[in-house]
N, C-alpha and C. Protein backbone atom coordinates (compact mmCIF):
# COMPACT_ATOMS: atom_id res chain seq x y z
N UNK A 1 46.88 -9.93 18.93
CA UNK A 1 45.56 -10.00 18.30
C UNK A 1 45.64 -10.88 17.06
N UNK A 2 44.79 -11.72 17.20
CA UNK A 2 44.66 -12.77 15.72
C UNK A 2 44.28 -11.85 14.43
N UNK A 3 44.58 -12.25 13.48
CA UNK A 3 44.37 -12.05 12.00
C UNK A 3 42.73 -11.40 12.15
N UNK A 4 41.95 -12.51 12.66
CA UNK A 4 40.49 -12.60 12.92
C UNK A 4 39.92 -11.14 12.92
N UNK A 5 40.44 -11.47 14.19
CA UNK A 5 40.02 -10.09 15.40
C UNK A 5 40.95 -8.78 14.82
N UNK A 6 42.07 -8.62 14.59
CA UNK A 6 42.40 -7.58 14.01
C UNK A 6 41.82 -7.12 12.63
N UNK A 7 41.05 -7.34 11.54
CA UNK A 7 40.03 -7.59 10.93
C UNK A 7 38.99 -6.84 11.24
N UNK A 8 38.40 -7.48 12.02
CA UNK A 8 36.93 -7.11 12.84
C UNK A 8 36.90 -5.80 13.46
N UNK A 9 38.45 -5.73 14.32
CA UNK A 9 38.48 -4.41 14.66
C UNK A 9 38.67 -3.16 13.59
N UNK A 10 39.43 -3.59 12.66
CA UNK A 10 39.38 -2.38 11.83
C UNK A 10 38.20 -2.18 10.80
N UNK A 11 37.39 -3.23 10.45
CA UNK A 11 36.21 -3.11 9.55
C UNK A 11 35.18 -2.31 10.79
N UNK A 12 35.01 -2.46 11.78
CA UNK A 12 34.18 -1.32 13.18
C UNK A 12 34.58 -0.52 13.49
N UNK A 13 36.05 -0.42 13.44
CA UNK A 13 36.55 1.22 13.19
C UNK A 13 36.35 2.09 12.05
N UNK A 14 36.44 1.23 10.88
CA UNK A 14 36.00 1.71 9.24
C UNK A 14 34.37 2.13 9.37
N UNK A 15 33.51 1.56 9.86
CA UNK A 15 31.79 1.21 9.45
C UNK A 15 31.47 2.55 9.70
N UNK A 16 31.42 3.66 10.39
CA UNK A 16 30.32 4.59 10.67
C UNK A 16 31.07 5.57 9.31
N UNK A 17 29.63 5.48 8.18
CA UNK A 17 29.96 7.36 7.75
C UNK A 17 30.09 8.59 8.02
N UNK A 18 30.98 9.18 8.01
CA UNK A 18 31.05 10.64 8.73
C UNK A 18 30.89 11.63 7.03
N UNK A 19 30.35 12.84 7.94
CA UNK A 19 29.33 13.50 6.84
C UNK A 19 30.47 14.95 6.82
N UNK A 20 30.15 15.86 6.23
CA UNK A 20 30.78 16.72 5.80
C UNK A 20 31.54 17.85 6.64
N UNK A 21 30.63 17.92 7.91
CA UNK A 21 31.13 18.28 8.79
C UNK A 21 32.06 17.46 9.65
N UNK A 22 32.02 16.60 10.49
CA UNK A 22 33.16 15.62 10.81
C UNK A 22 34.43 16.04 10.13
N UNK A 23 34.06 15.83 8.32
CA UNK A 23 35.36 15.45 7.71
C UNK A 23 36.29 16.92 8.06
N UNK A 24 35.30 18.51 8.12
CA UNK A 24 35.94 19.50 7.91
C UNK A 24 36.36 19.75 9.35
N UNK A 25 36.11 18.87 10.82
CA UNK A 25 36.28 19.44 11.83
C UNK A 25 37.92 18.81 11.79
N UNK A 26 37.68 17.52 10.94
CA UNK A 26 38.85 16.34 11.31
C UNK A 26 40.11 17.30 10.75
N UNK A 27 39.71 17.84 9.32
CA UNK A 27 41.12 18.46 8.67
C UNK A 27 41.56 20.13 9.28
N UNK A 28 40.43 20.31 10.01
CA UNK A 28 41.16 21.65 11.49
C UNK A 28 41.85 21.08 12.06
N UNK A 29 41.52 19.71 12.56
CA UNK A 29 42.03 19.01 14.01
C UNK A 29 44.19 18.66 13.47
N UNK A 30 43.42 18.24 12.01
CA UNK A 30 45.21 17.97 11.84
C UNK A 30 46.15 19.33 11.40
N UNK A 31 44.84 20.69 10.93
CA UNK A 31 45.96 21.64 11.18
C UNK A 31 46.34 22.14 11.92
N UNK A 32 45.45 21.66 13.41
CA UNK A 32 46.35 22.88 14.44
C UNK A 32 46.99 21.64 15.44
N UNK A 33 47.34 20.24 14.71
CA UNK A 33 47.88 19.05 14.82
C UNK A 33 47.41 18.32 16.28
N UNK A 34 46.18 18.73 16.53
CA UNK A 34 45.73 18.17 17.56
C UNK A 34 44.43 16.51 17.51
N UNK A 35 45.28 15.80 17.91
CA UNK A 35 44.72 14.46 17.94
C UNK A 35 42.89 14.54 18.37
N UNK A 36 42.41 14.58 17.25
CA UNK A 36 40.91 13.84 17.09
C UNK A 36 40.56 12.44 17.29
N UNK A 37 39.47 12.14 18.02
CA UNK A 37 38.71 10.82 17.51
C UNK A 37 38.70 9.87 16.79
N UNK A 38 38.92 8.78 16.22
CA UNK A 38 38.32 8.36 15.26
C UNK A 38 37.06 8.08 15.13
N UNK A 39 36.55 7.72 14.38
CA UNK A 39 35.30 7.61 13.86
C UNK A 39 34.62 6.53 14.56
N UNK A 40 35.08 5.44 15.01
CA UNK A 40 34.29 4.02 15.92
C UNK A 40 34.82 4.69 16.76
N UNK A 41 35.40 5.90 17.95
CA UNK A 41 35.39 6.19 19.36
C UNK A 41 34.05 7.61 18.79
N UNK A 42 33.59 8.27 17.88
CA UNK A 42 32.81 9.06 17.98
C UNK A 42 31.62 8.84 17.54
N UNK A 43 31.11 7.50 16.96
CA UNK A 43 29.81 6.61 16.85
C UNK A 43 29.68 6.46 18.32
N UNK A 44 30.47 6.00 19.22
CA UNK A 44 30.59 5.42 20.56
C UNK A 44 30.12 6.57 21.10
N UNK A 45 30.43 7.65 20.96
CA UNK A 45 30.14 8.50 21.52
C UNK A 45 28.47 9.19 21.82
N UNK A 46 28.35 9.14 20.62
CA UNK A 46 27.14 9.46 20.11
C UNK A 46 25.98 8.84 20.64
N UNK A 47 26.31 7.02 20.71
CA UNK A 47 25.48 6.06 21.06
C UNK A 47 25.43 6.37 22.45
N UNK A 48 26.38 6.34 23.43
CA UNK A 48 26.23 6.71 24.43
C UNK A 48 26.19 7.98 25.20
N UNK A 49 26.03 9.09 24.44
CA UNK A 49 25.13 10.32 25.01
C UNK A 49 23.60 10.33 24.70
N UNK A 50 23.80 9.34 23.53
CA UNK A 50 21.88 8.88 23.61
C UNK A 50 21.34 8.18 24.58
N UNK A 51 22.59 7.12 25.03
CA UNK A 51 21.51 6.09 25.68
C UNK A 51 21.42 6.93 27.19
N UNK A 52 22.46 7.52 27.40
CA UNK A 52 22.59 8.10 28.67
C UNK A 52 21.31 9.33 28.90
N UNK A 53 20.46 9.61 27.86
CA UNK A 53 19.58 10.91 27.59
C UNK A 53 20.15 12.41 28.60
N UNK A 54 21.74 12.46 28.79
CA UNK A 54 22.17 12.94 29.23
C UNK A 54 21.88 14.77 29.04
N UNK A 55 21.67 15.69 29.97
CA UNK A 55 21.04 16.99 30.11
C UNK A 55 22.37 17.80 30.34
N UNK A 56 23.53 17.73 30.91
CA UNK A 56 24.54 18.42 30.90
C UNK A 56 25.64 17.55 30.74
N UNK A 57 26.72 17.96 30.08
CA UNK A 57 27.47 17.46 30.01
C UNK A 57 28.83 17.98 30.14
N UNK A 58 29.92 17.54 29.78
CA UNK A 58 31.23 18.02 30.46
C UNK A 58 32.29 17.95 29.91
N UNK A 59 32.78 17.91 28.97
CA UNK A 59 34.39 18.02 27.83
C UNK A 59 35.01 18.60 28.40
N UNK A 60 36.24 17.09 28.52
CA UNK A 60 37.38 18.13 28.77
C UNK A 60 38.48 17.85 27.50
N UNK A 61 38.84 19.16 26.83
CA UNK A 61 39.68 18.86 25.66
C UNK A 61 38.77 18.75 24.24
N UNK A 62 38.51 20.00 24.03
CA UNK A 62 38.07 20.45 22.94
C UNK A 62 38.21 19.92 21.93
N UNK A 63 39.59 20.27 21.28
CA UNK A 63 40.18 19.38 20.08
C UNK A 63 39.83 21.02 19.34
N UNK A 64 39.37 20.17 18.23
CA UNK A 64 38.43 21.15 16.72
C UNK A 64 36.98 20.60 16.83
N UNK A 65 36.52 20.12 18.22
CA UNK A 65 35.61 19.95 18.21
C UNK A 65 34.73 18.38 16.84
N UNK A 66 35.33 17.47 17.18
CA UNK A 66 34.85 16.55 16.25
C UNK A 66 34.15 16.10 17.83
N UNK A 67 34.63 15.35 18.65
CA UNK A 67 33.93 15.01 19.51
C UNK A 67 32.45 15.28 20.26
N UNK A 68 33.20 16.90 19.99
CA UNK A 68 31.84 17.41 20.76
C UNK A 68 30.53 17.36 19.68
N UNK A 69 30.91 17.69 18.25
CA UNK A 69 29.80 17.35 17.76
C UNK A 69 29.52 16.04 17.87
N UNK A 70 30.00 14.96 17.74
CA UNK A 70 29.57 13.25 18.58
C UNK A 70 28.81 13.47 19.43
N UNK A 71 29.09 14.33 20.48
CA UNK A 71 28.58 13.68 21.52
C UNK A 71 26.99 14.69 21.43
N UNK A 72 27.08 15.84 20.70
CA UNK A 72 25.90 17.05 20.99
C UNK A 72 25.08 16.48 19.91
N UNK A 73 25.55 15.11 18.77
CA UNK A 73 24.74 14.70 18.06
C UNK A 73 23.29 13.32 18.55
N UNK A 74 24.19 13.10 20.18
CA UNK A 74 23.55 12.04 20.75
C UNK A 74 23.00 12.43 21.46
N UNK A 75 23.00 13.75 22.21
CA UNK A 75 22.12 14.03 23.13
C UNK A 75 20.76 14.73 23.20
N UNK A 76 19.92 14.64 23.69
CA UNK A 76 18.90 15.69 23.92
C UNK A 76 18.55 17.21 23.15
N UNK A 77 17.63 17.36 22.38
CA UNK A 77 17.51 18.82 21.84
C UNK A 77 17.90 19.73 23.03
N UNK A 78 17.77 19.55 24.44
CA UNK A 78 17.53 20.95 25.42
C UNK A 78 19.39 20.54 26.18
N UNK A 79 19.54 19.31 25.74
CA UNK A 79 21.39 19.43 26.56
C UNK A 79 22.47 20.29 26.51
N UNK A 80 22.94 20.38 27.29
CA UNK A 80 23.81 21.51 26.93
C UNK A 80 25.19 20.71 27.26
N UNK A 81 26.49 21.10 26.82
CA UNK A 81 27.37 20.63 26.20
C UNK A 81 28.77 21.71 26.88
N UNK A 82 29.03 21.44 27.94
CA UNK A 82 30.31 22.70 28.59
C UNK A 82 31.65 21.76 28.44
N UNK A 83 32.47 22.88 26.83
CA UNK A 83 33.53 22.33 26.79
C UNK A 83 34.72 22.96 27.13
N UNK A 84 35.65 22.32 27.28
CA UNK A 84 36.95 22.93 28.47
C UNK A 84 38.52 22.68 27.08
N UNK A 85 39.19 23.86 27.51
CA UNK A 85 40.56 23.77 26.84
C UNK A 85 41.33 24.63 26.72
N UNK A 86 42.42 24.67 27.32
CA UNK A 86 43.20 25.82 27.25
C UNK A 86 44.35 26.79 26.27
N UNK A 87 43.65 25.43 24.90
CA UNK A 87 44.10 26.62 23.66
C UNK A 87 42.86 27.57 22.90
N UNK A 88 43.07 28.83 22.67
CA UNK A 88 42.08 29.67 22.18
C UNK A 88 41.70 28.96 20.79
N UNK A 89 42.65 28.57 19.85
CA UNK A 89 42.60 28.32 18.39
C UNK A 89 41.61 26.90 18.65
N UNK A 90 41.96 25.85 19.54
CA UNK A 90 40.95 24.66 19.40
C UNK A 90 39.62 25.04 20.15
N UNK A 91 39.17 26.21 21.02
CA UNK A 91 38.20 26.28 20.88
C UNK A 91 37.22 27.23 19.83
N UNK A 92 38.43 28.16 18.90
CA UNK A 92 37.64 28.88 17.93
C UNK A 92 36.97 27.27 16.97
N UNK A 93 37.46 26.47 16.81
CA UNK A 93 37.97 25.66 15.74
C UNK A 93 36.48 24.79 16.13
N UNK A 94 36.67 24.79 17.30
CA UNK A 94 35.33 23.65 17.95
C UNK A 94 33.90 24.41 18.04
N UNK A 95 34.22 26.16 18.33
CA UNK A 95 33.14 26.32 17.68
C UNK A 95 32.28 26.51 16.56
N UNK A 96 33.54 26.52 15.30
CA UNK A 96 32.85 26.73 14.00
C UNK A 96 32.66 25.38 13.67
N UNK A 97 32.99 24.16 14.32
CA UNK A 97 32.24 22.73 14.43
C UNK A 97 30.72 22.80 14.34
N UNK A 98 30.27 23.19 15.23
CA UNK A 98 29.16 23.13 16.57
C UNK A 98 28.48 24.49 15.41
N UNK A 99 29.25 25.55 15.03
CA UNK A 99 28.15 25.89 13.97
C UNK A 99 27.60 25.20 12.52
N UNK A 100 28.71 24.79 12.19
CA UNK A 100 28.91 23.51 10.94
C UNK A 100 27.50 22.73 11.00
N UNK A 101 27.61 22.20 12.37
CA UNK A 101 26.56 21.17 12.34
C UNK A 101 25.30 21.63 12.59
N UNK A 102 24.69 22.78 12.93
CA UNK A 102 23.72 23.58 13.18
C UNK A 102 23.42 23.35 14.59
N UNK A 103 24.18 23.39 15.30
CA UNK A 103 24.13 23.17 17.16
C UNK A 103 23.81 24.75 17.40
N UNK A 104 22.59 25.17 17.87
CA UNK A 104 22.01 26.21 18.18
C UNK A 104 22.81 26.86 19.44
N UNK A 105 23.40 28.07 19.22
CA UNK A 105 24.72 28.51 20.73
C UNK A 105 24.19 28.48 21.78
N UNK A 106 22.85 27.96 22.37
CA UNK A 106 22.53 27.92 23.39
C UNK A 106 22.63 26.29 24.26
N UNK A 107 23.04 25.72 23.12
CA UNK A 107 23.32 24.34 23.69
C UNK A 107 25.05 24.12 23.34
N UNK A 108 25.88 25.35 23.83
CA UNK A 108 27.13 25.39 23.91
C UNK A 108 27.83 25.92 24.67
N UNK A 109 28.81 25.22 25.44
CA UNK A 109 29.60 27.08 26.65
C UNK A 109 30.58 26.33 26.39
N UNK A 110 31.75 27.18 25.91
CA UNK A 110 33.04 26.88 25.64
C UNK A 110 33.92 27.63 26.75
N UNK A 111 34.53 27.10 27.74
CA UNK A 111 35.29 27.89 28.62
C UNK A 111 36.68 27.87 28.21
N UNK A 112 37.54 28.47 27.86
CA UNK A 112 38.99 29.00 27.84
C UNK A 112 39.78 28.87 29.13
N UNK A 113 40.62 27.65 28.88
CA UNK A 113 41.87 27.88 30.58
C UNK A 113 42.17 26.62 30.83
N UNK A 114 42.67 25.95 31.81
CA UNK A 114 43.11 25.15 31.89
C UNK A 114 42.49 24.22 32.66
N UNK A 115 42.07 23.13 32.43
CA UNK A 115 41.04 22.29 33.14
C UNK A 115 41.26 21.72 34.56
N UNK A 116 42.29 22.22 35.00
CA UNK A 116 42.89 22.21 36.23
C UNK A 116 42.59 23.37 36.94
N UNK A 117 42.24 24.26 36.51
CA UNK A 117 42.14 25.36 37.36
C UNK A 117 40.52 25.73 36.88
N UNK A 118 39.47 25.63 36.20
CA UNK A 118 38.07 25.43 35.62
C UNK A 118 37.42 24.36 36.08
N UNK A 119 37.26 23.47 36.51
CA UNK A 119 37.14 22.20 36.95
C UNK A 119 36.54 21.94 38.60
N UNK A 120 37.11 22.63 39.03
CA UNK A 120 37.03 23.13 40.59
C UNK A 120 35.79 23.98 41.14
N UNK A 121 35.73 24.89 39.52
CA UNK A 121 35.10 26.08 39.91
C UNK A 121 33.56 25.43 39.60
N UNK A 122 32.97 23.90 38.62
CA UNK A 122 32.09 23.85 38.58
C UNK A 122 31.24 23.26 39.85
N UNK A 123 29.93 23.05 39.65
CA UNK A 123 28.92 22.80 40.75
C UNK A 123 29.20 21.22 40.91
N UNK A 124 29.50 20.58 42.23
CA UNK A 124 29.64 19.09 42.67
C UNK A 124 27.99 18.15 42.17
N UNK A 125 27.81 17.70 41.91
CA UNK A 125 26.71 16.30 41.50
C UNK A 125 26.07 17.28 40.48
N UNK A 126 26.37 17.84 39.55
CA UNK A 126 25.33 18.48 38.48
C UNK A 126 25.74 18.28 37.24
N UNK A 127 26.17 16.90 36.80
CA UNK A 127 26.20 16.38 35.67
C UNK A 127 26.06 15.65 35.23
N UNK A 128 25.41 15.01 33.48
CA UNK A 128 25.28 13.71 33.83
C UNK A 128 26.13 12.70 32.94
N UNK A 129 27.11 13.75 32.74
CA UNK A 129 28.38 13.04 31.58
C UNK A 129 29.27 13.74 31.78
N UNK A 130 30.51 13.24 31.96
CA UNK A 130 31.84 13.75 31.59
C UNK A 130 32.90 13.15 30.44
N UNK A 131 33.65 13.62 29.86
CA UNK A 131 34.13 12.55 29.17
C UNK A 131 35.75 13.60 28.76
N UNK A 132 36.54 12.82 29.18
CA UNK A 132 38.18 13.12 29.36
C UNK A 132 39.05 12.99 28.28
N UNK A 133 39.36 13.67 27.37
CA UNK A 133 40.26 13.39 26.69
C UNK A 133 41.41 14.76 26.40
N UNK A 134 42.38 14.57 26.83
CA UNK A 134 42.90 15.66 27.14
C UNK A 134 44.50 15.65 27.35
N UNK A 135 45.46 16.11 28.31
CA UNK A 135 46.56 15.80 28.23
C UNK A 135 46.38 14.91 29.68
N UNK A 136 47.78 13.59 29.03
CA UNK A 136 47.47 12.59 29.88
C UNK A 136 48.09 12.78 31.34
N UNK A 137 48.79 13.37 31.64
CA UNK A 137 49.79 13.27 33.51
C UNK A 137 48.94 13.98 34.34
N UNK A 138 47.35 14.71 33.55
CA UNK A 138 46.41 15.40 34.23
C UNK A 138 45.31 14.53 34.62
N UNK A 139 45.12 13.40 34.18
CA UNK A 139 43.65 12.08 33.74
C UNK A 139 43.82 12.10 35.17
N UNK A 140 44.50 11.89 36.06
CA UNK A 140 44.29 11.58 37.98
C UNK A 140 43.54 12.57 38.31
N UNK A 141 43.31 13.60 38.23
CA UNK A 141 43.40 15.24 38.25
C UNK A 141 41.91 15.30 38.11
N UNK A 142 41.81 14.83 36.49
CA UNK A 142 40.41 15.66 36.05
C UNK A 142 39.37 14.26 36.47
N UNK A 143 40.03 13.03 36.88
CA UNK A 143 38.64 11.92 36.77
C UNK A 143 38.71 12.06 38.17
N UNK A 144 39.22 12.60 39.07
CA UNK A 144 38.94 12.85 39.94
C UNK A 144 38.15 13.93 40.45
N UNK A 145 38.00 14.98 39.44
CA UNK A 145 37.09 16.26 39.94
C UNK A 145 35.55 15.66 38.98
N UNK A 146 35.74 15.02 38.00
CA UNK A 146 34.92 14.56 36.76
C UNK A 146 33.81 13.58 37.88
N UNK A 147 34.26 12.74 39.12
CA UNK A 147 33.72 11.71 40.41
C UNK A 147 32.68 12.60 40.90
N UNK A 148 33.30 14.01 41.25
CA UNK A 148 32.94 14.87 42.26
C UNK A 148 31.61 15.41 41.41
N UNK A 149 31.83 15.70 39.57
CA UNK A 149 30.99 16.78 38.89
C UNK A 149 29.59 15.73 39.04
N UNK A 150 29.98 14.52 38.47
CA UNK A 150 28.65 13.46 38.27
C UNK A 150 27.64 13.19 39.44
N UNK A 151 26.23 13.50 38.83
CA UNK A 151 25.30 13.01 39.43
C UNK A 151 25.14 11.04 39.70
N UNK A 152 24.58 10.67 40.32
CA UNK A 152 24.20 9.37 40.48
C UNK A 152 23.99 9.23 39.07
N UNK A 153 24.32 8.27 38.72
CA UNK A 153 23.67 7.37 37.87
C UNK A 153 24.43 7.65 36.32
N UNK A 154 25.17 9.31 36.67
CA UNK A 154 26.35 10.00 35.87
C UNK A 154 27.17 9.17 35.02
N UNK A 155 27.73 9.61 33.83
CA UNK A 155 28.72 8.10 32.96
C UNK A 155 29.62 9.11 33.01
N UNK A 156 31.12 8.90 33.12
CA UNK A 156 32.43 9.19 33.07
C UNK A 156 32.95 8.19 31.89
N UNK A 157 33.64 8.89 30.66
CA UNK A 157 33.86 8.40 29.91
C UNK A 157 35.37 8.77 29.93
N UNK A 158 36.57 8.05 29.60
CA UNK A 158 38.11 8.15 29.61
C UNK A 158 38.21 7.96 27.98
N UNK A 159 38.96 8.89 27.29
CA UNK A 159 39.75 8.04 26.18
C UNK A 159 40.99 7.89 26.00
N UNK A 160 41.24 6.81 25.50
CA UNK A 160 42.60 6.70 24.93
C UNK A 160 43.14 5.92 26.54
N UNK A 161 42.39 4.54 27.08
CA UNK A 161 42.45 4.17 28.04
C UNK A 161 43.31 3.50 28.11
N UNK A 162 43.83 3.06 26.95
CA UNK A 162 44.35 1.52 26.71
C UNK A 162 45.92 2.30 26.04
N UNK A 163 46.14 2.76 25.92
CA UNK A 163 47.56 3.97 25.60
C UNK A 163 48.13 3.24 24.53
N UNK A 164 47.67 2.74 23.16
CA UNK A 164 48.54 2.49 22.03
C UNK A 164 48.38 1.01 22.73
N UNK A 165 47.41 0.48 23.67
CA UNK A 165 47.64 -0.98 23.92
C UNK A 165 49.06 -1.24 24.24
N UNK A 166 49.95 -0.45 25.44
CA UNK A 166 50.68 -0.60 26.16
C UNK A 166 50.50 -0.93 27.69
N UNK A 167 49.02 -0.85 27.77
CA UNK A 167 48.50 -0.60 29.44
C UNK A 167 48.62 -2.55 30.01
N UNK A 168 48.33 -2.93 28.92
CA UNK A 168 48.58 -4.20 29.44
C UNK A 168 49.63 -4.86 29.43
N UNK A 169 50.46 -4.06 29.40
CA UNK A 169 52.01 -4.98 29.56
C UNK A 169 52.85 -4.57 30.38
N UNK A 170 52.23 -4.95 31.19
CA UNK A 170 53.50 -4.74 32.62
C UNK A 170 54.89 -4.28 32.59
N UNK A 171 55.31 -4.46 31.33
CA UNK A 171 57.45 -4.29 31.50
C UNK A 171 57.03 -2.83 30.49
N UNK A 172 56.38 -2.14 30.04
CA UNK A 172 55.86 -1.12 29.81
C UNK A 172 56.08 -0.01 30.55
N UNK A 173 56.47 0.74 31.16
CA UNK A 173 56.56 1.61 32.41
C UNK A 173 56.99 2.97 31.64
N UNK A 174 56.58 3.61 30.68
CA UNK A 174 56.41 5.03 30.12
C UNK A 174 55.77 5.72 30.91
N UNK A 175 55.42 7.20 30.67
CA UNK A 175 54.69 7.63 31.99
C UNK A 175 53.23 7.97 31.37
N UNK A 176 53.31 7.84 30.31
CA UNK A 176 52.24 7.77 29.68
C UNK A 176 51.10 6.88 30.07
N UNK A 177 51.62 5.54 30.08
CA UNK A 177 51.45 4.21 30.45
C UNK A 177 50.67 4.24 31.71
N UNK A 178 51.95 4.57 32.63
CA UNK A 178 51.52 4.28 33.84
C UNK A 178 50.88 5.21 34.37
N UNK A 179 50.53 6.37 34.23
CA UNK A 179 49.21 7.31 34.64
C UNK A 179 48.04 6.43 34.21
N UNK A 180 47.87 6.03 33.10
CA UNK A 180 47.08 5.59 32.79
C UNK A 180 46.00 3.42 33.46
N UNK A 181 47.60 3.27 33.67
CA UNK A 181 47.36 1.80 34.63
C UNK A 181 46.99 2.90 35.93
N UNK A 182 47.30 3.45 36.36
CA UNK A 182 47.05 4.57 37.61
C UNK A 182 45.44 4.78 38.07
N UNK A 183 45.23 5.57 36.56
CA UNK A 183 43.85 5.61 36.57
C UNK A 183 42.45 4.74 36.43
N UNK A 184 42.85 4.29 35.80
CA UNK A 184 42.23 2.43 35.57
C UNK A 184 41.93 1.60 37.43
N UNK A 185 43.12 1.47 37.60
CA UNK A 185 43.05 1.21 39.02
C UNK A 185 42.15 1.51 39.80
N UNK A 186 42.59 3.03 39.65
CA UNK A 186 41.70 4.03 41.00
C UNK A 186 40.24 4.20 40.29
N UNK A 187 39.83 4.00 39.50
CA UNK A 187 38.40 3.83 38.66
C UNK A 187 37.81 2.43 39.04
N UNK A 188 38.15 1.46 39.00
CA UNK A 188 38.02 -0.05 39.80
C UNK A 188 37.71 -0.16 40.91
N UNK A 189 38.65 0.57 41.85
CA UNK A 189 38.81 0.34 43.27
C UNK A 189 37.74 1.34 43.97
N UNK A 190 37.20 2.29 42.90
CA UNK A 190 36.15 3.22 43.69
C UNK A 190 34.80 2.61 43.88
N UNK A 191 34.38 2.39 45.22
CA UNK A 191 32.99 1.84 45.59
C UNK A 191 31.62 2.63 44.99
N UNK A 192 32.31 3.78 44.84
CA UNK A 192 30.97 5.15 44.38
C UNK A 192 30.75 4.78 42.39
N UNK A 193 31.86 3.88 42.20
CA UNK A 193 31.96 3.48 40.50
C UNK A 193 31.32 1.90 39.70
N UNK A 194 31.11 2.04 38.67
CA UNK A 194 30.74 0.44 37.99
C UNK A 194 31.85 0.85 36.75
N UNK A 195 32.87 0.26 36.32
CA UNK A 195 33.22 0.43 35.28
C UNK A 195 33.54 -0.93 34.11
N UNK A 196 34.32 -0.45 32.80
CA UNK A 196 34.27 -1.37 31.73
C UNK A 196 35.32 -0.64 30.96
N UNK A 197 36.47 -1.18 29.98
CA UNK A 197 37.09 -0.76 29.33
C UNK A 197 36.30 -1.60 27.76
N UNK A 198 36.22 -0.80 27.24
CA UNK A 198 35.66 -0.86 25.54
C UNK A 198 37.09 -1.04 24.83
N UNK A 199 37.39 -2.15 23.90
CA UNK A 199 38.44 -1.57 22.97
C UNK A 199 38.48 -1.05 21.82
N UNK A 200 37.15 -0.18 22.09
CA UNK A 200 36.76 0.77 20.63
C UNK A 200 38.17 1.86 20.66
N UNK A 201 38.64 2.59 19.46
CA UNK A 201 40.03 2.95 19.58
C UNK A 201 40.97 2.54 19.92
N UNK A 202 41.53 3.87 20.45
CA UNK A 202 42.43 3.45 21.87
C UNK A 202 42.20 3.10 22.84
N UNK A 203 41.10 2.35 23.25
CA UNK A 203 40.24 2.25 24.50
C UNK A 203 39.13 3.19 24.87
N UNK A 204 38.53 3.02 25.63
CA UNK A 204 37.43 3.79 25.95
C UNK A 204 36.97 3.53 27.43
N UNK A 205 37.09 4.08 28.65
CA UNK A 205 37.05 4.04 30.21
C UNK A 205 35.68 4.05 30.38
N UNK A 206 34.69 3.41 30.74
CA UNK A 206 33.60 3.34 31.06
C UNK A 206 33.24 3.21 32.46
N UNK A 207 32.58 4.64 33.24
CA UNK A 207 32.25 4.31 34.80
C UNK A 207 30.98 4.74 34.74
N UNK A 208 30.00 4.90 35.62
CA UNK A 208 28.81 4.83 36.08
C UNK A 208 28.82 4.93 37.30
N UNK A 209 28.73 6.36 38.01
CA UNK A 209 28.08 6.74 39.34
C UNK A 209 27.21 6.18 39.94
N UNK A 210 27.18 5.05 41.31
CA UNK A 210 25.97 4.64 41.85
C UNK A 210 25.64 5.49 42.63
């Protein structure tokens, strides 16, 4: 990356203000040392649960809940917001987020367990967002049940697509890595998909259910 462009990227990663809540979800997120958002992947977020005027939606990987307030800040007064994670502490953490921000508990269901075994149990085409961020040797796993959850016209969102910007270098072969060239692939090659990689963050997986 040129001088330029490395620049540009970090002044658009710098630009969005985050308000008091954010800041208090962010300093849960680093005490129970679980990797949050940054701030240009949760503007992104935001923007695109608006544009999507998305009515249900689908988290997988709680965190402390910075995300989910992103994304419950872009959507719809009546959306509802079903987030998935199989530590108890990041979803206590995500819900005193979601109260932080005044997200009314009826536009919240926090399920407890493992998104491998929760995932299965939801309804096929009854969503109209998913968005994956979670542990990575599972991303085959969940964007594959995440295909099944989305309605037509549905956005599947991946983060952390681009893995530390190792995905593009072929002599790269971590397994980190290559789940991730894995998934990329099989997101491309699906006829039922439109996708786009963003290099907001770590990347950002962009598909669209036809």
């Amino acid at each position: 990356m040129s001088a330029d462009k490395q620049t540009s990227w970090s002044y658009t990663e710098g630009l969005p203000a985050e308000d008091d809540v954010l800041l208090r979800a962010r300093e849960r997120s680093y005490e129970l040392g679980v990797a949050a958002v940054g701030p240009g992947v949760g503007a992104a977020l935001t923007v695109l649960a608006a544009g999507t005027k998305a009515q249900t939606v689908v988290e997988i990987g709680s965190g402390a809940g910075v995300s989910g307030v992103c994304l419950l800040r872009g959507l719809p007064q009546a959306a509802v917001l079903t987030t998935i994670d199989a530590d108890v502490d990041h979803l206590r953490a995500a819900r005193q987020a979601f109260v932080d921000a005044g997200i009314p508990g009826n536009r919240t269901r926090t399920i407890s367990g493992r998104a491998a075994d929760v995932l299965p149990r939801l309804t096929d085409n009854a969503y109209d967002l998913v968005f994956v961020d979670a542990d990575k040797p599972s991303y085959p796993q969940y964007v594959e049940q995440a295909v099944r959850l989305l309605k037509r016209g549905g956005m599947l969102i991946v983060n952390d697509a681009l893995d530390h910007d190792r995905v593009s270098d072929p002599a790269i072969r971590e397994d980190s890595t290559t789940t991730l060239r894995k998934v990329g692939k099989a997101i491309r090659e699906n006829d039922q998909l439109v996708s786009t990689i963003l290099p907001t963050g770590d990347g950002l997986l962009l598909a669209v259910k036809r």
